[in-house]
Protein backbone atom coordinates (compact mmCIF):
# COMPACT_ATOMS: atom_id res chain seq x y z
CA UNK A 1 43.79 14.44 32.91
CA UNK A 2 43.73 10.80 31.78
CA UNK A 3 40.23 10.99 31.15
CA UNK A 4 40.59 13.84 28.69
CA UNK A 5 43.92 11.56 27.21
CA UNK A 6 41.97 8.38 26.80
CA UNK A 7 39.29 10.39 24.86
CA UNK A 8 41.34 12.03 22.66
CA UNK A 9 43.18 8.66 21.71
CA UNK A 10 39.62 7.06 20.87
CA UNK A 11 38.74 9.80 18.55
CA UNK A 12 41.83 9.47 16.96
CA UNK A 13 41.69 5.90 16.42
CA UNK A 14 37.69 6.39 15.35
CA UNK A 15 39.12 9.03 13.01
CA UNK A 16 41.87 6.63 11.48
CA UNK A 17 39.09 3.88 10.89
CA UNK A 18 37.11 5.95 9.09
CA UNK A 19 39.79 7.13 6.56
CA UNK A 20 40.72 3.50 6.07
CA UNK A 21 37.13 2.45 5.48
CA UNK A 22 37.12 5.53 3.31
CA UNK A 23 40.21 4.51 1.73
CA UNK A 24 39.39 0.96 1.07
CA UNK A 25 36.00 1.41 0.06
CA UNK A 26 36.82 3.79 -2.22
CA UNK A 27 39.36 1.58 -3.98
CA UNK A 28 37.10 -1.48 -4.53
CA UNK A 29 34.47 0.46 -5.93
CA UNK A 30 36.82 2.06 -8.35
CA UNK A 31 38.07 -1.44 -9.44
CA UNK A 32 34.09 -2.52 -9.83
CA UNK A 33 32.90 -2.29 -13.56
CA UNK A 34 29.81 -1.42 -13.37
CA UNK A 35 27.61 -2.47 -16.63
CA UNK A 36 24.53 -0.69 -16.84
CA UNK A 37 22.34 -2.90 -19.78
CA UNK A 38 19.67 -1.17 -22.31
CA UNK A 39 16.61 -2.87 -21.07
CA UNK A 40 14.87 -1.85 -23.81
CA UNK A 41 16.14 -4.81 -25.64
CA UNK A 42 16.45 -7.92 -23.45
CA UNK A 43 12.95 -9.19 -21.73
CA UNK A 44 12.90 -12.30 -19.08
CA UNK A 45 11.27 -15.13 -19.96
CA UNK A 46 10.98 -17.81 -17.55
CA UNK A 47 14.70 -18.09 -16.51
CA UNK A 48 16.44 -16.78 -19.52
CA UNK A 49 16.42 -13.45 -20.91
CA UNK A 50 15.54 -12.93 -24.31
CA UNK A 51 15.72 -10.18 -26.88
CA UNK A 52 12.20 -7.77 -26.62
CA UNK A 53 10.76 -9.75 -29.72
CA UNK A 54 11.76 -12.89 -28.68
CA UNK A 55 13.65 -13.63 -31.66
CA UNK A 56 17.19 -14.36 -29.81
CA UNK A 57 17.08 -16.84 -26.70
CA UNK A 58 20.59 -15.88 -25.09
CA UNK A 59 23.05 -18.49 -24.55
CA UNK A 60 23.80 -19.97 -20.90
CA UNK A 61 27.05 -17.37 -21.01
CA UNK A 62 25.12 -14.23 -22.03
CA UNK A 63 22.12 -14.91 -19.19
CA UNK A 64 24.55 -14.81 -16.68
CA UNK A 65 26.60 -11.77 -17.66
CA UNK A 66 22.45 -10.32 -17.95
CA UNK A 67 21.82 -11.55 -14.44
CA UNK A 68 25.20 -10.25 -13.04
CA UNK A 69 24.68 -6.80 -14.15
CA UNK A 70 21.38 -6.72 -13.49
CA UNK A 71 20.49 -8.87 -9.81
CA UNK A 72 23.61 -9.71 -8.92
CA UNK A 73 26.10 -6.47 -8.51
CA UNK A 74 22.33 -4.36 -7.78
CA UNK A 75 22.27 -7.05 -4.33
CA UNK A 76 25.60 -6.55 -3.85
CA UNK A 77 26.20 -2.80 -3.59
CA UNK A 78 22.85 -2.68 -1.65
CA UNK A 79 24.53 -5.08 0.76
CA UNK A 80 27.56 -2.99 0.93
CA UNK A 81 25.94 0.23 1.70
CA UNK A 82 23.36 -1.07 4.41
CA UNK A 83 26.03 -2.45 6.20
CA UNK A 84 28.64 0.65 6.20
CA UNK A 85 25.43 2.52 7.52
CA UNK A 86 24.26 -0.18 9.77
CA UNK A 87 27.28 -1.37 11.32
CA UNK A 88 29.98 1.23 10.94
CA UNK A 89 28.07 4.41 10.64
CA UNK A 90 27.53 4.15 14.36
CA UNK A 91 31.13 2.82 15.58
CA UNK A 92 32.33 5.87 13.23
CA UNK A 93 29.48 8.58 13.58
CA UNK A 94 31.73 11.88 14.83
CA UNK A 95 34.11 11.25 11.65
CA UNK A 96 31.75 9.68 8.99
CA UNK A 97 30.94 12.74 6.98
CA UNK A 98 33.08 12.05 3.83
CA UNK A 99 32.18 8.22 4.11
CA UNK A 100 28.68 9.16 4.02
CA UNK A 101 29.35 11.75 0.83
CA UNK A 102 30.72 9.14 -0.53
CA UNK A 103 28.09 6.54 -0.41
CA UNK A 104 25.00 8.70 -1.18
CA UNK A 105 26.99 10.75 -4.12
CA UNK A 106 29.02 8.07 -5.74
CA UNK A 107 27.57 4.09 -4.64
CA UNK A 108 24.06 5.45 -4.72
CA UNK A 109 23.65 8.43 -7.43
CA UNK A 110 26.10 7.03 -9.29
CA UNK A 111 25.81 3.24 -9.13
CA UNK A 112 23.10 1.74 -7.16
CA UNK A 113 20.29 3.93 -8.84
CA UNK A 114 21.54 3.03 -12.44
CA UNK A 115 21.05 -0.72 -11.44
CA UNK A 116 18.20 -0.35 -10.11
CA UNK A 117 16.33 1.05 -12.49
CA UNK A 118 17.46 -1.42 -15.17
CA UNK A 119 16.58 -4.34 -12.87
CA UNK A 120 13.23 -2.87 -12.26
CA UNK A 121 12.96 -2.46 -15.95
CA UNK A 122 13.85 -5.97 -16.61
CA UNK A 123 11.06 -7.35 -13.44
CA UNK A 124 8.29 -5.68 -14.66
CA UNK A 125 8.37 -8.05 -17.07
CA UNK A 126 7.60 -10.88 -14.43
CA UNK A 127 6.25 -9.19 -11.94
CA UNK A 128 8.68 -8.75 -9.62
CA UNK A 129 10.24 -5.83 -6.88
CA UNK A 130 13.33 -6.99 -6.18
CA UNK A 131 14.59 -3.63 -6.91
CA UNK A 132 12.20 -1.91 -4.68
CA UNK A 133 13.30 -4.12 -2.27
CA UNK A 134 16.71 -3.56 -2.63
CA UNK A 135 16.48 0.11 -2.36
CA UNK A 136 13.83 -0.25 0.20
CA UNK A 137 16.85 -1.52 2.08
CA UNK A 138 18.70 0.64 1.88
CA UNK A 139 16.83 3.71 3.09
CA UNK A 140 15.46 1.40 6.24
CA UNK A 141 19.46 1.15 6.84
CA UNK A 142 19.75 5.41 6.33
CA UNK A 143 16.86 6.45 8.59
């Protein structure tokens, strides 16, 4: 019947969205570089990191490669992944399961949790959650 023709050609165009979300997803993330730091050597001082004994005040340069690795990229793949599951999780549901394997075993074991914990390392020294925020976030967005 038509009915049963229209249905069939919405899960197959559901079905080709997901592997192109899969597919480009999966190729930016490849192409990120993701530096995890050793927090056990840079502390935040005001605005600036500095080394743990406060010896080395980092140049403008260095701060902001700190900050990248650290706030920046953690805010970014957070972003990423509480939007796929926000906004195309549903739109996708019947044909999300790799897209879903893929964000909890590769963005979130593999890169989110890495960055996180640095970045919480680095805020305990000023008394911050961002990072608990940030994650926080991200399972609202899962449940």
């Amino acid at each position: 019947t038509e009915e049963t023709g229209t249905s069939n050609s919405c899960e197959k165009t559901i079905e080709s969205v997901s592997v192109a979300l899969l597919s480009l997803v999966r190729k930016c993330i490849e192409r990120m570089t993701i530096p995890v730091l050793n927090p056990s050597n840079i502390k935040r001082e005001t605005n600036t990191f500095v080394t743990k004994d406060g010896a080395i005040e980092f140049d403008s340069e260095t701060n902001d490669a700190i900050a990248y690795a650290s706030v920046v990229q953690a805010k970014e793949l957070c972003t990423l992944v509480t939007n796929m599951l926000q906004f195309w999780y549903p739109i996708i549901r019947d044909k999300a399961g790799d897209l879903l394997k893929f964000v909890f075993t590769d963005i979130i074991s593999h890169r989110i949790i890495p960055v996180i914990q640095t970045l919480q390392t680095l805020s305990n020294e000023c008394n911050c959650d961002l990072g608990k925020t940030l994650i926080s976030d991200v399972l609202d967005a899962a449940s």
